[in-house]
Protein backbone atom coordinates (compact mmCIF):
# COMPACT_ATOMS: atom_id res chain seq x y z
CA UNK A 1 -16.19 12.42 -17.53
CA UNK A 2 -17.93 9.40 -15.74
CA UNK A 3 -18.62 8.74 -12.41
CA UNK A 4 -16.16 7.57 -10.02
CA UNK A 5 -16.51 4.09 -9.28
CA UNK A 6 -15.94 2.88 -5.74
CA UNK A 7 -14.79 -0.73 -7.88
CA UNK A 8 -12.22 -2.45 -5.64
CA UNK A 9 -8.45 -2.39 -8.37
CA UNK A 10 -8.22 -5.65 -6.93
CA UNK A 11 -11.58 -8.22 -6.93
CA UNK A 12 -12.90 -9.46 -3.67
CA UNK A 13 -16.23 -11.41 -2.65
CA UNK A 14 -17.72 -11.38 1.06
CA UNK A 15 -16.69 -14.41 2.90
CA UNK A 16 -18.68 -16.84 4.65
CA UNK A 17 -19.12 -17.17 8.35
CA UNK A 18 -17.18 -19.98 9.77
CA UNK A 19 -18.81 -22.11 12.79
CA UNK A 20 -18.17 -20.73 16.12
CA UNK A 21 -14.84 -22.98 16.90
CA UNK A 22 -13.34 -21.16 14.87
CA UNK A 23 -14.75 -17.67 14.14
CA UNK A 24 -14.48 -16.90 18.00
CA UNK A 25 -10.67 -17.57 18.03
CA UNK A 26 -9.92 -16.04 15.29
CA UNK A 27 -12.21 -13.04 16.01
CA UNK A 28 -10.39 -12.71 19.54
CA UNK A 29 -7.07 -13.32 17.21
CA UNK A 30 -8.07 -9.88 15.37
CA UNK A 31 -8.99 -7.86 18.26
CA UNK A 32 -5.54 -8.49 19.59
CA UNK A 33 -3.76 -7.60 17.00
CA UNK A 34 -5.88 -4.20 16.73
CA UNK A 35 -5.55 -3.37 20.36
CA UNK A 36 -2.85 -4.75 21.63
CA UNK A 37 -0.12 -4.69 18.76
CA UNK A 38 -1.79 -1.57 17.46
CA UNK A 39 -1.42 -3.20 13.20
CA UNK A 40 -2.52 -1.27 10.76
CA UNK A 41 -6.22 -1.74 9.26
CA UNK A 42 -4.62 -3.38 5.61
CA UNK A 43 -2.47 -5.69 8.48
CA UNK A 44 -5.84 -6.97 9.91
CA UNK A 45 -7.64 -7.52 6.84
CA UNK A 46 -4.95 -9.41 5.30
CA UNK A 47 -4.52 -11.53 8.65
CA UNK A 48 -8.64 -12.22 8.72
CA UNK A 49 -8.69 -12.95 5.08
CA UNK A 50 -5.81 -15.62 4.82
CA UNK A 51 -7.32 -17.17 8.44
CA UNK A 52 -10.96 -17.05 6.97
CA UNK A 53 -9.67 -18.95 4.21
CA UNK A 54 -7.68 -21.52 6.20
CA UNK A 55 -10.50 -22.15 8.01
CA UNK A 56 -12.73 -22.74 5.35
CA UNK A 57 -10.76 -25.07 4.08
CA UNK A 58 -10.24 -26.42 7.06
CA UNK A 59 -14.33 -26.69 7.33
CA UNK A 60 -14.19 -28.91 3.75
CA UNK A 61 -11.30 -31.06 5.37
CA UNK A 62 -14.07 -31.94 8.25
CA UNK A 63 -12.28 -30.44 10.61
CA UNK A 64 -14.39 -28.95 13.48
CA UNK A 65 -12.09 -26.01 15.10
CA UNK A 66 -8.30 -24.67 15.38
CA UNK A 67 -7.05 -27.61 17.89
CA UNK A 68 -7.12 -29.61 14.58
CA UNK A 69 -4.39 -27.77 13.74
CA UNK A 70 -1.46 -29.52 12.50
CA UNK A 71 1.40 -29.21 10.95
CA UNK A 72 0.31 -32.12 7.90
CA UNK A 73 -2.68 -29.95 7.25
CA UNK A 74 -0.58 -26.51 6.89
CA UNK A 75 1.10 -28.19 4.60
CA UNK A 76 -1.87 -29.42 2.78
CA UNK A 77 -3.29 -26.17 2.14
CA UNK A 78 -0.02 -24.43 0.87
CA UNK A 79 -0.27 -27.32 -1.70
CA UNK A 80 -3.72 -26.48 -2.05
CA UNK A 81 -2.81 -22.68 -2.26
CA UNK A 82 -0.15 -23.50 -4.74
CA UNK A 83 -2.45 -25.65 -7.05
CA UNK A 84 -5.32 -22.58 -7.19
CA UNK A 85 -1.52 -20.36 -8.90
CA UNK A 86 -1.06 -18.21 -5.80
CA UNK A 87 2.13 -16.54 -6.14
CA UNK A 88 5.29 -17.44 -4.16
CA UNK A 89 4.94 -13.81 -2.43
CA UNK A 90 1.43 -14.66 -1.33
CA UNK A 91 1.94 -18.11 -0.15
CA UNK A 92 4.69 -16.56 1.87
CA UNK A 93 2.40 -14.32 3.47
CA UNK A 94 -0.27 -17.16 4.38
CA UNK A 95 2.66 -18.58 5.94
CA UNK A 96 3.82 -15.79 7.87
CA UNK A 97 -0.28 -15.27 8.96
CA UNK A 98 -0.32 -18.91 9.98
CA UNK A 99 2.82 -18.30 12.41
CA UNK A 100 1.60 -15.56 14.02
CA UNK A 101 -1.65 -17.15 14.55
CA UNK A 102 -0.27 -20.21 15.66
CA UNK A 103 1.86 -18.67 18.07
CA UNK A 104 -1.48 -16.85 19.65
CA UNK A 105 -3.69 -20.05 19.98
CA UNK A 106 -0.34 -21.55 21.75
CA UNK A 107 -0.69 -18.60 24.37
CA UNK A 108 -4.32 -18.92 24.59
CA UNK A 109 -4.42 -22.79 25.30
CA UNK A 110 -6.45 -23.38 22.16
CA UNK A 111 -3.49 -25.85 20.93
CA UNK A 112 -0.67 -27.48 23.48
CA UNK A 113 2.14 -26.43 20.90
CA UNK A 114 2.12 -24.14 17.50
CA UNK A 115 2.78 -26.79 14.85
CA UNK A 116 3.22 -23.42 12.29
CA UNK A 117 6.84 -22.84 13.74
CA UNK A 118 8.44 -25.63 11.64
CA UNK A 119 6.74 -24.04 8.29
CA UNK A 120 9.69 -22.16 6.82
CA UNK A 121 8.33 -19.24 4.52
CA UNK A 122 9.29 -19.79 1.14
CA UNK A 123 12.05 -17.79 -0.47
CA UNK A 124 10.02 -15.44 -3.35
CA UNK A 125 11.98 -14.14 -5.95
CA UNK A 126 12.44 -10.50 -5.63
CA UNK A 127 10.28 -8.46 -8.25
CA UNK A 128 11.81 -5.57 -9.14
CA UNK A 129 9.39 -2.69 -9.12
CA UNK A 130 7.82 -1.18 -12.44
CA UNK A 131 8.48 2.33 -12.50
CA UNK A 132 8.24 5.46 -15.43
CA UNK A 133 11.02 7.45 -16.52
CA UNK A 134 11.15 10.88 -16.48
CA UNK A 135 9.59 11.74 -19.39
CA UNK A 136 7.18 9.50 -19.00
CA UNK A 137 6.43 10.68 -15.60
CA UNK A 138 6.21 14.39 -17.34
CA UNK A 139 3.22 12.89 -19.63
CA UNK A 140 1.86 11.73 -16.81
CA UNK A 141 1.87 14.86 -14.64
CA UNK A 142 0.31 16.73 -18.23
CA UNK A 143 -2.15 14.50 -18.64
CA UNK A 144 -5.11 16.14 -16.89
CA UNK A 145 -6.38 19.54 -19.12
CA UNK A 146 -7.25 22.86 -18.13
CA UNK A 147 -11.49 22.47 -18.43
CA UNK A 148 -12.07 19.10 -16.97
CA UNK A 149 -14.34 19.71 -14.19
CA UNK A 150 -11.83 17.85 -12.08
CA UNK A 151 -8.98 19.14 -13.41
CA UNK A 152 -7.43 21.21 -10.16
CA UNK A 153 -7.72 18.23 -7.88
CA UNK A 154 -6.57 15.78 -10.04
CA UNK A 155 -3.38 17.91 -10.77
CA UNK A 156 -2.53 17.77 -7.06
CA UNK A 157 -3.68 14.90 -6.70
CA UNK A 158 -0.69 13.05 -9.35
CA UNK A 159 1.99 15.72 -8.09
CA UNK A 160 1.59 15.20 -4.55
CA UNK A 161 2.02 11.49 -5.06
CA UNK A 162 4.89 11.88 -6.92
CA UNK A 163 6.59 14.63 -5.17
CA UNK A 164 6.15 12.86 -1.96
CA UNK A 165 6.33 9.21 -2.78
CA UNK A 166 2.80 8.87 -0.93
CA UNK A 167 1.07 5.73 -1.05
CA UNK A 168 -2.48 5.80 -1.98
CA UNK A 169 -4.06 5.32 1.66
CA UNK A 170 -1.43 7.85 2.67
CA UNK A 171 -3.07 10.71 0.09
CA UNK A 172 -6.32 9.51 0.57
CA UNK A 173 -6.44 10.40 4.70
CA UNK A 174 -4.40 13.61 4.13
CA UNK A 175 -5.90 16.66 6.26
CA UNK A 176 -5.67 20.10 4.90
CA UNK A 177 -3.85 21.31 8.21
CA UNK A 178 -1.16 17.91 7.58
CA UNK A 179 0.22 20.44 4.36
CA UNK A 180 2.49 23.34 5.72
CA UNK A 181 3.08 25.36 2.70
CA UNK A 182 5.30 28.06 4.65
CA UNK A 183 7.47 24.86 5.10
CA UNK A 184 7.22 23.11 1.98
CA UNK A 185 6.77 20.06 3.81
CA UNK A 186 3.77 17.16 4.14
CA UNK A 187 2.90 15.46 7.87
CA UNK A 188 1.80 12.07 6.23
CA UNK A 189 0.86 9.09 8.58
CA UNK A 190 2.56 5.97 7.27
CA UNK A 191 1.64 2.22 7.88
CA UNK A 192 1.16 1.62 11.63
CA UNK A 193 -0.14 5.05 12.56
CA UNK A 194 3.98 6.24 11.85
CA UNK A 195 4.11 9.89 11.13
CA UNK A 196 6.60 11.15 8.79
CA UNK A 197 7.53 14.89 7.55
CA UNK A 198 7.93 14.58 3.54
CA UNK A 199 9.17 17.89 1.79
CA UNK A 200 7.36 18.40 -1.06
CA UNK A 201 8.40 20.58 -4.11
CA UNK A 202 6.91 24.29 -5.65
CA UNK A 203 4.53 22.56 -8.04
CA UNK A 204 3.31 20.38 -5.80
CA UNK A 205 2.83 23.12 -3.59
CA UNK A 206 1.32 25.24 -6.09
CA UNK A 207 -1.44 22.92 -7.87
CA UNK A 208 -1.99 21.99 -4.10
CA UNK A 209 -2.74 25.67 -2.83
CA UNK A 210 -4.92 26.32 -6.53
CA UNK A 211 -7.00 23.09 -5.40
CA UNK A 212 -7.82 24.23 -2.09
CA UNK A 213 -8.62 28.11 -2.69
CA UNK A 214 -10.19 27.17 -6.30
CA UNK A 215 -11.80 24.29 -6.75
CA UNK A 216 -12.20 21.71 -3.25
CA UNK A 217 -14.68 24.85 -2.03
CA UNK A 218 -16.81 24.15 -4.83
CA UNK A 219 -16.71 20.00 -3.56
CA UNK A 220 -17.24 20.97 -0.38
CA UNK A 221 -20.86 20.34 1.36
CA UNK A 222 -23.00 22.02 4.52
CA UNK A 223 -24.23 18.87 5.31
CA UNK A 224 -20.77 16.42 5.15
CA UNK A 225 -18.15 18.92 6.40
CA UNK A 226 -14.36 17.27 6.22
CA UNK A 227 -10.97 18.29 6.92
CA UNK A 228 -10.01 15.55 4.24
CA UNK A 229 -8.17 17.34 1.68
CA UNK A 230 -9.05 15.37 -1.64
CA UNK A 231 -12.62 14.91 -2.36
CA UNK A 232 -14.64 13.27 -4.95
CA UNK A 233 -17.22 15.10 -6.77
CA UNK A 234 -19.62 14.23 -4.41
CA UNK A 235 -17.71 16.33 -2.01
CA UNK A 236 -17.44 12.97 -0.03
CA UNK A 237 -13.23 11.94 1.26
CA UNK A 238 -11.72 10.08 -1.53
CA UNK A 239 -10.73 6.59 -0.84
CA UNK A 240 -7.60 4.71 -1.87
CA UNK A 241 -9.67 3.28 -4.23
CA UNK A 242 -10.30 6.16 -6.38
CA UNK A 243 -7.06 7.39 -6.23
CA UNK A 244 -6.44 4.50 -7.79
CA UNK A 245 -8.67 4.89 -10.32
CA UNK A 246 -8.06 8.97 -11.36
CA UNK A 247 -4.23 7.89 -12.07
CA UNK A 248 -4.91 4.60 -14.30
CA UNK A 249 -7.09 6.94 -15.95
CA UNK A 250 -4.82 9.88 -16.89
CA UNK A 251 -2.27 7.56 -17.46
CA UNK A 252 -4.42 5.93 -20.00
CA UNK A 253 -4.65 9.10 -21.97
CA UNK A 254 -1.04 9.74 -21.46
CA UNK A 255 -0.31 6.81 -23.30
CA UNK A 256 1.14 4.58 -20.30
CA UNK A 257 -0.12 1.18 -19.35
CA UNK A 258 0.19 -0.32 -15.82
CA UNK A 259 0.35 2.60 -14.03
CA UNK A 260 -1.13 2.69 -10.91
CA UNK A 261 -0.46 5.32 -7.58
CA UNK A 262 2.61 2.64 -6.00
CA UNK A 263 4.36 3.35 -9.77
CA UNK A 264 4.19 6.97 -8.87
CA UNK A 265 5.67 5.84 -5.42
CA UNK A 266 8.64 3.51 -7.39
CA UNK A 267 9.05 6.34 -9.58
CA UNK A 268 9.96 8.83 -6.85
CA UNK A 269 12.39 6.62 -5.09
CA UNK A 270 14.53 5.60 -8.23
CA UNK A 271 14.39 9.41 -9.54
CA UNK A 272 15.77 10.00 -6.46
CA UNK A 273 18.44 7.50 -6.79
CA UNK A 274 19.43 8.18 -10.17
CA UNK A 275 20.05 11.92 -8.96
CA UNK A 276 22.25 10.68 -6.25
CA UNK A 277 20.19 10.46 -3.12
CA UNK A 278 21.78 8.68 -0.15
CA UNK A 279 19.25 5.20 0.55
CA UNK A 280 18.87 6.10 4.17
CA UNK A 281 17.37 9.17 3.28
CA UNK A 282 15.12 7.74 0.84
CA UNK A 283 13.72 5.27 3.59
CA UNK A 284 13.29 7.91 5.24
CA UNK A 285 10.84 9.35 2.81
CA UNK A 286 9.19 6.39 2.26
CA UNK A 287 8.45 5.52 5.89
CA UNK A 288 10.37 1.99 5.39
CA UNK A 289 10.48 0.34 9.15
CA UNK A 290 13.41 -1.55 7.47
CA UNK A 291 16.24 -0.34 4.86
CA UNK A 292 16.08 -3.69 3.13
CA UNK A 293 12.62 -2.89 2.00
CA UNK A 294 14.10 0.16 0.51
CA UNK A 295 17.00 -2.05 -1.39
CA UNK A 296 14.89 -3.11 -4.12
CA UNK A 297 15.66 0.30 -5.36
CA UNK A 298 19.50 -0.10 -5.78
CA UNK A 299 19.07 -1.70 -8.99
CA UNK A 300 18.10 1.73 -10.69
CA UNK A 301 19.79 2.66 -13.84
CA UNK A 302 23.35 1.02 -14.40
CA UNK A 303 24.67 4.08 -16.05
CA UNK A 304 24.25 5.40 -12.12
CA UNK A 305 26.36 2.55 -10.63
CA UNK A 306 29.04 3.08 -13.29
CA UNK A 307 28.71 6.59 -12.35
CA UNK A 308 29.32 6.45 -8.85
CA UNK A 309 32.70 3.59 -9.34
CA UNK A 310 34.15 6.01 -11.64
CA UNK A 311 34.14 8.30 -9.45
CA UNK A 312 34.09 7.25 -6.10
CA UNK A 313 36.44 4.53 -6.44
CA UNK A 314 40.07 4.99 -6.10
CA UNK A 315 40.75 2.79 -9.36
CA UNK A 316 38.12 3.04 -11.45
């Protein structure tokens, strides 16, 4: 097998510095959000990218800081945004960036009034997430074979993900002491620094417990002790980013397309469904803030909703 890459799934380029109107607000911008609101690191990086950007543009416009802010020029760039083919989704999240940020150079007397709270966000149409089915899934799970010199770790690493519902960061910061395997249960810390207890099932368990007394030993070194359980062959913490890349990779010899560690998430949550889960305990799970995020689930298999009319309903 080849080396893991450290390859980002999704392209990026180091941005430019902006002049010091307005890299210093928006540097103070991100240090607030860190320390005082506590976001989560993917929070922040999303928030600097999308006000890096702005500004940027901002830069071309000849403007020369954020108290050229106005509400004209938002609305300039989401044309601009919408003319490079961003998606409704992510021009909804520039927007929702913008607010924020507007609201914060309000507070700090870098602009008399936050022209961003007359942007409404625009309404995205709701994807519905790709997911396998169960047999698929089983091809999936099969795909790694007995001899690869990964082979242990990359078992546990698909079955936690999909007994769990884990998202890739989750798996990737997962101490050895955060799996209780007298309980059966995972201690996985969510978006936000939100801890969460996630039951986990026997072969889960079991390819979990083979990893750790067969094979992560072997990954192990002196000289870069961890307490992360998966490791790359360089016995160094695996990333999100190589998750990533050991399921497209299995799932490329089992056939599948489009399968990346969130389909393993979707997967788990409809499965669950389908098998008659209540939705509040599948937020749960997931470590949704908000059911409505969890929703997107409820259109699962419409033999299921006939299902539960015919016999649930009084006249069915």
């Amino acid at each position: 097998m080849g080396k893991e890459k450290n390859d980002s799934p999704q392209g990026s380029t180091k941005p430019r510095c902006l002049p010091r109107l307005f890299e210093r607000p928006l540097a103070d911008f991100i240090a607030y959000c860190r320390i005082e609101c506590g976001f989560a690191r993917a929070t922040l990086d999303a928030y600097g990218a999308d006000l890096h950007e702005l500004g940027a543009w901002m830069v071309q416009q000849e403007k020369t800081g954020w108290a050229e802010l106005e509400l004209g020029l938002i609305v300039e760039h989401m044309r601009y945004l919408e003319e490079r083919g961003l998606a409704v989704s992510s021009i909804a999240r520039h927007v929702a960036t913008i607010r924020v940020f507007g609201r914060f150079l309000e507070a700090r007397e870098h602009l008399e009034k936050n022209p961003a709270h007359l942007i409404m966000q625009p309404r995205a149409w709701q994807t519905l997430p790709t997911t396998l089915g169960v047999q698929q899934m089983q091809q999936l799970l099969a795909a790694p074979k007995p001899g690869q010199s990964m082979y242990l770790r990359d078992v546990a690493l698909l079955e936690l993900l999909y007994a769990g519902g884990l998202r890739a960061s989750e798996l990737a910061g997962l101490d050895c002491g955060r799996v209780h395997f007298d309980l059966g249960v995972v201690r996985v810390l969510g978006k936000g620094s939100r801890e969460r207890i996630v039951p986990i099932g026997r072969p889960a368990l079991d390819a979990t417990r083979a990893y750790l007394h067969d094979h992560r030993p072997k990954l192990l070194r002196e000289d870069r002790p961890t307490d992360r359980l998966l490791l790359s062959r360089t016995g160094a913490p695996m990333n999100r980013v190589v998750v990533w890349q050991v399921v497209r990779r299995h799932a490329r010899r089992a056939g599948l397309v489009d399968v990346h560690p969130h389909t393993l998430r979707h997967s788990f949550a409809t499965h669950l469904l389908i098998g008659g889960a209540d939705l509040r305990v599948v937020q749960e799970l997931l470590g949704h803030a908000n059911i409505g995020t969890t929703q997107i689930y409820t259109h699962v298999d419409k033999r299921h909703l006939k299902n539960v009319i015919q016999d649930c309903h009084p006249r069915p």
